[in-house]
Protein backbone atom coordinates (compact mmCIF):
# COMPACT_ATOMS: atom_id res chain seq x y z
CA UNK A 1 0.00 0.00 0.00
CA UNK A 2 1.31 3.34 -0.97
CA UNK A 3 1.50 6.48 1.28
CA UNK A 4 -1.70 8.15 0.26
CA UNK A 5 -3.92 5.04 0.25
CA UNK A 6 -2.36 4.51 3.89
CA UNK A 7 -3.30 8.10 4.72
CA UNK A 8 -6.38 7.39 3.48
CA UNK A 9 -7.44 4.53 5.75
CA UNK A 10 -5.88 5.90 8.85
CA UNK A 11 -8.35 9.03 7.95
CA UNK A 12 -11.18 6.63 7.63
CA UNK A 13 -9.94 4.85 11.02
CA UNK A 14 -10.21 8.43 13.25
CA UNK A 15 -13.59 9.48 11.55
CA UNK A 16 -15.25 5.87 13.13
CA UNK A 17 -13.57 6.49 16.38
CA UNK A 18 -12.89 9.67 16.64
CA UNK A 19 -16.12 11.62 14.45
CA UNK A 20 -13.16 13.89 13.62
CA UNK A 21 -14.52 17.57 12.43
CA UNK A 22 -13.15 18.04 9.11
CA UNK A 23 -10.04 17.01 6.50
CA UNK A 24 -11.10 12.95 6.15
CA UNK A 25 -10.14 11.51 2.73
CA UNK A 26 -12.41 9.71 0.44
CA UNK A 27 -12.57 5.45 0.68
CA UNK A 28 -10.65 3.63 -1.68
CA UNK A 29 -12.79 1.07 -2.28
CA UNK A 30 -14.56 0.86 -5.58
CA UNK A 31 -18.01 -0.62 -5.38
CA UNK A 32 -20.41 1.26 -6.56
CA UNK A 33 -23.13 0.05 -4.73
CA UNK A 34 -21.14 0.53 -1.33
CA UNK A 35 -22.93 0.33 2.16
CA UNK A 36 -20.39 2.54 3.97
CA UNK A 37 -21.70 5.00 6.19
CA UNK A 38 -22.67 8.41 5.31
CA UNK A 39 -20.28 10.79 6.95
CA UNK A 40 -22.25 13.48 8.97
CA UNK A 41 -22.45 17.19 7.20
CA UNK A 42 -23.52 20.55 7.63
CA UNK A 43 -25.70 21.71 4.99
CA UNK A 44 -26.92 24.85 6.30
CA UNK A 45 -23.21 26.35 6.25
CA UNK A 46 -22.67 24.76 2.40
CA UNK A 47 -23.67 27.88 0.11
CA UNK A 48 -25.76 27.14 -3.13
CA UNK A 49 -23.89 28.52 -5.97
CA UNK A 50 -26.57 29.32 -9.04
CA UNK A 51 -23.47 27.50 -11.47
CA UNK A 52 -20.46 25.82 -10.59
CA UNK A 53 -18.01 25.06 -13.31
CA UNK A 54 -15.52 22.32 -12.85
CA UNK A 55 -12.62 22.45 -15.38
CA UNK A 56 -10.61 19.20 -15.36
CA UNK A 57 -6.65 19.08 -16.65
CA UNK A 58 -4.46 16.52 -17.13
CA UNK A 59 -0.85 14.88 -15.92
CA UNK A 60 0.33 17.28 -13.65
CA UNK A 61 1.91 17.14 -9.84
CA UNK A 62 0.83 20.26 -8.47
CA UNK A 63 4.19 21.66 -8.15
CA UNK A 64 4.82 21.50 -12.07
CA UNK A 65 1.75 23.73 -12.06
CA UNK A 66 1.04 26.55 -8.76
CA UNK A 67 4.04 28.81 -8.59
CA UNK A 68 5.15 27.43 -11.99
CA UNK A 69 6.75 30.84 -14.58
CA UNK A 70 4.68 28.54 -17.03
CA UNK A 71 1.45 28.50 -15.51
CA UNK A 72 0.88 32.72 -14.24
CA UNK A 73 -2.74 32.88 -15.01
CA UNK A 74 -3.27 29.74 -12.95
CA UNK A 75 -1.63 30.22 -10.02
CA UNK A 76 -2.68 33.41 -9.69
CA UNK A 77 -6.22 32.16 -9.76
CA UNK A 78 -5.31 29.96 -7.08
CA UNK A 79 -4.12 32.34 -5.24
CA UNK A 80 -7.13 34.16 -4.98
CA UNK A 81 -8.86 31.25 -3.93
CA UNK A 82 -9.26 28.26 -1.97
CA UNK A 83 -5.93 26.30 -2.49
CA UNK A 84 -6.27 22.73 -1.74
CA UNK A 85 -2.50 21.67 -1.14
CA UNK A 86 -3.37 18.47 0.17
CA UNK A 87 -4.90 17.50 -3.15
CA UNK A 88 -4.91 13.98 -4.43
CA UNK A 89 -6.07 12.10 -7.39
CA UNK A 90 -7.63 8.17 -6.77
CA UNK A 91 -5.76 6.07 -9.26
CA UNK A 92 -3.61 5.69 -12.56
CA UNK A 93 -4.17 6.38 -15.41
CA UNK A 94 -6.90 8.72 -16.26
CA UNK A 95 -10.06 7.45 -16.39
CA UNK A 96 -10.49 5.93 -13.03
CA UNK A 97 -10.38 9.27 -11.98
CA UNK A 98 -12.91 11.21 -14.49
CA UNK A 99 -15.12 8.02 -13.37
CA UNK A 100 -14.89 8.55 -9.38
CA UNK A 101 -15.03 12.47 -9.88
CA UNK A 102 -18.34 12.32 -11.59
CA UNK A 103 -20.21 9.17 -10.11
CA UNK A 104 -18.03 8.43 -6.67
CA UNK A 105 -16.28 5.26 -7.80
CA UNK A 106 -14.05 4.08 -10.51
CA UNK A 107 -16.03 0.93 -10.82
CA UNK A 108 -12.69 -1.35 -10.55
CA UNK A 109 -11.54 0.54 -13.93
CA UNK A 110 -7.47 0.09 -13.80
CA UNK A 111 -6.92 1.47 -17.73
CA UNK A 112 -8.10 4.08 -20.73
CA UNK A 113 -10.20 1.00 -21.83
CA UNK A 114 -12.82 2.48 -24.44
CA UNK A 115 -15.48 2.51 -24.72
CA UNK A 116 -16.97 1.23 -21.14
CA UNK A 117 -20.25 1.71 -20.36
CA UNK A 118 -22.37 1.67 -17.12
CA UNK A 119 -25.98 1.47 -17.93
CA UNK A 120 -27.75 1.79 -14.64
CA UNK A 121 -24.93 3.51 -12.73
CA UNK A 122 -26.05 6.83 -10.57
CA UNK A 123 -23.98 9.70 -11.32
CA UNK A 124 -23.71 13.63 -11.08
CA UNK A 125 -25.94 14.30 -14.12
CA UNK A 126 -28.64 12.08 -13.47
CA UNK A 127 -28.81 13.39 -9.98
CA UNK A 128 -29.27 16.90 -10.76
CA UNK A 129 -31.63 15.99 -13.66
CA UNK A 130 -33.89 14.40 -11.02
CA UNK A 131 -33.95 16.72 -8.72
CA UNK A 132 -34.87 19.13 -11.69
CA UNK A 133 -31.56 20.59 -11.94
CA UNK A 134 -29.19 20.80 -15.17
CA UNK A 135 -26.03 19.09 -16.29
CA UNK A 136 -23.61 19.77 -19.47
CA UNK A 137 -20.48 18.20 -20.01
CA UNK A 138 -18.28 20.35 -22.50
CA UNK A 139 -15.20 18.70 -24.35
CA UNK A 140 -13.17 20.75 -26.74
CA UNK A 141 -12.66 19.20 -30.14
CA UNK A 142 -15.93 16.68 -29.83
CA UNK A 143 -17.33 16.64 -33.60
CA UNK A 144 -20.90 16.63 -32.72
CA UNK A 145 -22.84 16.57 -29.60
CA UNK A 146 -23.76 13.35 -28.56
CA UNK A 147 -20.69 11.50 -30.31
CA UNK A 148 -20.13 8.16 -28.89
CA UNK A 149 -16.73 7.64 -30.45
CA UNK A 150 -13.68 7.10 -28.46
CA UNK A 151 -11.82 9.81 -30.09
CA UNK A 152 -11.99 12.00 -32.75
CA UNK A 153 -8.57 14.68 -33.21
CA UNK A 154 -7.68 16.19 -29.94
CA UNK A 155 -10.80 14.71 -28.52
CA UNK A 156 -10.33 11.68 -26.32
CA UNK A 157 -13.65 9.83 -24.58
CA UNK A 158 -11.68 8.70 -21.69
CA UNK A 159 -11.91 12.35 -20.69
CA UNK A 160 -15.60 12.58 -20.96
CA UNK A 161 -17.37 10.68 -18.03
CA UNK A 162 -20.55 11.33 -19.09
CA UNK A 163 -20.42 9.36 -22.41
CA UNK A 164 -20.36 6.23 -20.29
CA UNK A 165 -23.35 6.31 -18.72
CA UNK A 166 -25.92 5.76 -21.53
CA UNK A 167 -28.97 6.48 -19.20
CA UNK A 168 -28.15 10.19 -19.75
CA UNK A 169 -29.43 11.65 -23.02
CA UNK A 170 -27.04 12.08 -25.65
CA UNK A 171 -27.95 16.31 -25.44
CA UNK A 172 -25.88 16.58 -22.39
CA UNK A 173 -22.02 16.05 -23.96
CA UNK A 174 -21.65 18.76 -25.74
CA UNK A 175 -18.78 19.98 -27.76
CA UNK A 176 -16.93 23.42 -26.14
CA UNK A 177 -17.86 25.56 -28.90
CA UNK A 178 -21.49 25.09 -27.78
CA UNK A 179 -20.12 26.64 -24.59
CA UNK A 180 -22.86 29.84 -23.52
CA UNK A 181 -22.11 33.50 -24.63
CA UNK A 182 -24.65 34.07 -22.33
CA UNK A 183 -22.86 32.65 -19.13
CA UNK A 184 -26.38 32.99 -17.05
CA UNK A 185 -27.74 29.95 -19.79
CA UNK A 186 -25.40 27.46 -17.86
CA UNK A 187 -26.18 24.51 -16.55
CA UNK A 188 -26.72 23.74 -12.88
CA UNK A 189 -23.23 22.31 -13.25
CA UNK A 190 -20.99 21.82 -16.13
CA UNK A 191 -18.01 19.90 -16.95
CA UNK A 192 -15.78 21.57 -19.10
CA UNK A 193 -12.66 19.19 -20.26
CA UNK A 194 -9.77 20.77 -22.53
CA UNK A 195 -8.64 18.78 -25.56
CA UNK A 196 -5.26 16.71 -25.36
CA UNK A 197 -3.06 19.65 -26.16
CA UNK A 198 -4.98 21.99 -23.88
CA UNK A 199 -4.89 19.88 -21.05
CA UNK A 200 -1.45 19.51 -20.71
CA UNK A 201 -2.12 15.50 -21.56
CA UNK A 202 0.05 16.13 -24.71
CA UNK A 203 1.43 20.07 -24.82
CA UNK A 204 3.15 21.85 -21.89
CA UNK A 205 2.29 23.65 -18.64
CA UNK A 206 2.17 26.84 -20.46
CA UNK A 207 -0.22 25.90 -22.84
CA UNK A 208 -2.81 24.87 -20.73
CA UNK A 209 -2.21 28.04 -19.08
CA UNK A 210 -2.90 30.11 -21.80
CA UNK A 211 -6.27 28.17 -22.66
CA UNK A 212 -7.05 29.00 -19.18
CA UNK A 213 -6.84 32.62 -19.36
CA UNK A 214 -8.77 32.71 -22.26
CA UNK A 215 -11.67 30.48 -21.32
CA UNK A 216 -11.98 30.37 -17.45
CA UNK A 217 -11.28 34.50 -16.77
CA UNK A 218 -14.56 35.26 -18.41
CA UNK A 219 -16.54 33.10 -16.31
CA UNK A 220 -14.27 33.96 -12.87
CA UNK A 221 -15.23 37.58 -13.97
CA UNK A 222 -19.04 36.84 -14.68
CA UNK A 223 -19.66 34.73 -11.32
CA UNK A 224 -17.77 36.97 -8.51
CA UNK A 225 -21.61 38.87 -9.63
CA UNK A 226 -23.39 36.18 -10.14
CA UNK A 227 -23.52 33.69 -7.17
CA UNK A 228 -21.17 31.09 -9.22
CA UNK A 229 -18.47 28.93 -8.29
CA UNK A 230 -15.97 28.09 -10.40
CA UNK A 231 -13.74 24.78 -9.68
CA UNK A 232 -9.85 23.65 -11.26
CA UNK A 233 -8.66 20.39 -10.61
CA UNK A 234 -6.32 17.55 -12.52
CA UNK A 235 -7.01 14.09 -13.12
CA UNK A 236 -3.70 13.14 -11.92
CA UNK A 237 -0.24 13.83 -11.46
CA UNK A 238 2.61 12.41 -13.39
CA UNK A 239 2.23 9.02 -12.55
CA UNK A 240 3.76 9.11 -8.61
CA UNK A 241 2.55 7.22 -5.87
CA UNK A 242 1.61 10.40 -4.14
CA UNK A 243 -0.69 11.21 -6.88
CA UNK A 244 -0.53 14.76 -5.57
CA UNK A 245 -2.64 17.25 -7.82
CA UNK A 246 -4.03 20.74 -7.83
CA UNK A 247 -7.46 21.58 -7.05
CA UNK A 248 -8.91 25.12 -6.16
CA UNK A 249 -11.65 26.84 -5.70
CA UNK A 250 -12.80 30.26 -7.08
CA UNK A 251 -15.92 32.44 -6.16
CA UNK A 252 -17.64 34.91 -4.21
CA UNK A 253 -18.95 32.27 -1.51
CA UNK A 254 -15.29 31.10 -1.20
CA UNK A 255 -13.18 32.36 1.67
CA UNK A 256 -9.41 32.36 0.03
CA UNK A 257 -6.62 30.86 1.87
CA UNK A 258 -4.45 27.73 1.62
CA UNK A 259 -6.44 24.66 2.81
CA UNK A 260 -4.53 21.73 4.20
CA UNK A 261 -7.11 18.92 4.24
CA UNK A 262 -6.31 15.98 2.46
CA UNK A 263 -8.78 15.98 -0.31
CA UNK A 264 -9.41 13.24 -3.63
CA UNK A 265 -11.94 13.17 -6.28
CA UNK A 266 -14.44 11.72 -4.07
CA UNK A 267 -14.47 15.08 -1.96
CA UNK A 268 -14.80 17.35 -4.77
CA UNK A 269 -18.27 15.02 -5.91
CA UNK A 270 -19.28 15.18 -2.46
CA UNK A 271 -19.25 18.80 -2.28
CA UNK A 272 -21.53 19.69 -5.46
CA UNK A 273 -23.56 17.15 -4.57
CA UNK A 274 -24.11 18.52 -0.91
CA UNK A 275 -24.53 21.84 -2.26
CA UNK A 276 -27.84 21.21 -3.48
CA UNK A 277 -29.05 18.89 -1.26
CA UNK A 278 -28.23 15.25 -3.30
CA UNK A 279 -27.50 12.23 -1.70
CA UNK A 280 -23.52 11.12 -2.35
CA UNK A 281 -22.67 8.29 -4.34
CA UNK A 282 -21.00 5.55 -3.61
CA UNK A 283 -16.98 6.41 -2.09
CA UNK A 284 -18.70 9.97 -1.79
CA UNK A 285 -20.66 8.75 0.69
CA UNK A 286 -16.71 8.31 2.88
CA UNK A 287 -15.71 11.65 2.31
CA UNK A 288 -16.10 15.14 4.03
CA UNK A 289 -17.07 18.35 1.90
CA UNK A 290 -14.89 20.97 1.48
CA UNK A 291 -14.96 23.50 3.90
CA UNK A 292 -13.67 26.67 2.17
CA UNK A 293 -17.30 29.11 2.34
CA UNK A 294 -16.87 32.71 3.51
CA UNK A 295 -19.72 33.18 6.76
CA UNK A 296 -20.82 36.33 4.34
């Protein structure tokens, strides 16, 4: 067992015996349909955002990234922020990770197998569809909405969670250039996912960086006015056993700071999904919010 999974259980160990406050880890265990106990919140302090975008990079420890000369646009925006230092990804390679972000396990997935399907799986979009909320998950360089290919250019599947869960209609993968003008015709919650240059999956820090700037400032600028949230974090790192990754958070109902608490995918789920009031799935069901809101 490596040193985050070991972090991770001793977490899980003080939470049963100790009902510690805040900073537990998500499980590691990866059945969907798991039994474990839901770990006690406190919705009434949880804001509810009116959007929260999560943009999801690729490949990089967070130390090739914050305080990087390549990447200026992004840590500044961490800066101003919550900065989740303590910030892991759940597995290798990819899309185990995608997987656990958006439906709270990575259903035993250990590869970029494509395509993989999970017909009757809960998950993030079908949640906020039933509670008569809205879900769009944006990939640059998809060729059509609703494409069910594995990849297509720059476009990879393995990056786009939603695809896999054929319960969903096809209408909610859309490609980026569908992306609002009008930022207040968002979703509930959207996915937006870079293609495999802009990610930093096959082009450098600075790269990414630059697609950043000119597709996240708008919306940072739109929602510090507009009761919106946005949130950056990366699949994974470079392939360590630390799997240590940024993640921050960026909006008016954030309080900024650096936040030690040792966070995974399964956190990050848990938190939209507490936000507006939806039971967590599966390994979210192990793992504490995030605990970055401003009292104002």
């Amino acid at each position: 067992m490596g040193a985050v999974p070991k972090l991770r259980a001793l977490a899980a160990a003080l939470i049963m015996v100790a009902a510690s406050a805040c900073g537990a880890p998500g499980g590691l265990t990866t059945d969907p349909d798991s039994t474990a106990p839901v770990v006690s919140s406190a919705p009434a302090r949880l804001p509810r955002p009116a959007h929260v975008l999560l943009a999801v990079f690729e490949n990089k420890a967070s130390s090739q990234v914050l305080g990087s000369r390549a990447a200026p646009y992004l840590t500044s925006l961490a800066r101003s922020g919550a900065d989740y230092v303590n910030a892991h990804g759940v597995a290798h390679p990819s899309e185990p990770n995608y997987l656990a972000l958006f439906s709270g396990s990575t259903h035993e997935l250990t590869s970029d197998a494509c395509p993989v399907t999970f017909p009757r799986t809960a998950n993030l979009a079908g949640q906020l569809r039933s509670a008569g909320r809205t879900f769009t998950g944006y990939a640059e360089s998809l060729p059509a909405a609703g494409y069910q290919g594995c990849s297509a250019g720059k476009y990879a599947r393995k990056h786009a969670p939603w695809v896999d869960f054929p319960a969903l209609p096809r209408s909610v993968s859309q490609p980026l250039a569908r992306f609002p003008s009008a930022l207040s015709s968002l979703p509930t919650v959207a996915f937006v996912v870079p293609n495999l240059c802009n990610d930093m999956h096959d082009c450098s820090v600075a790269t990414g960086d630059r697609w950043a700037r000119a597709h996240l400032a708008p919306y940072v600028r739109w929602a510090r006015t507009h009761r919106s949230l946005l949130v950056v974090t990366f699949d994974e790192d470079d392939g360590t056993g630390a799997n240590h990754i940024p993640t921050f958070l960026v909006g008016p109902m954030v309080r900024p700071g650096t936040y030690r608490q040792l966070i995974d995918h399964y956190n990050v789920l848990r938190t939209i999904e507490d936000v507006y009031g939806l039971g967590p799935l599966a390994e979210a069901r192990r793992a504490r919010p995030l605990s970055c809101w401003s009292s104002s």
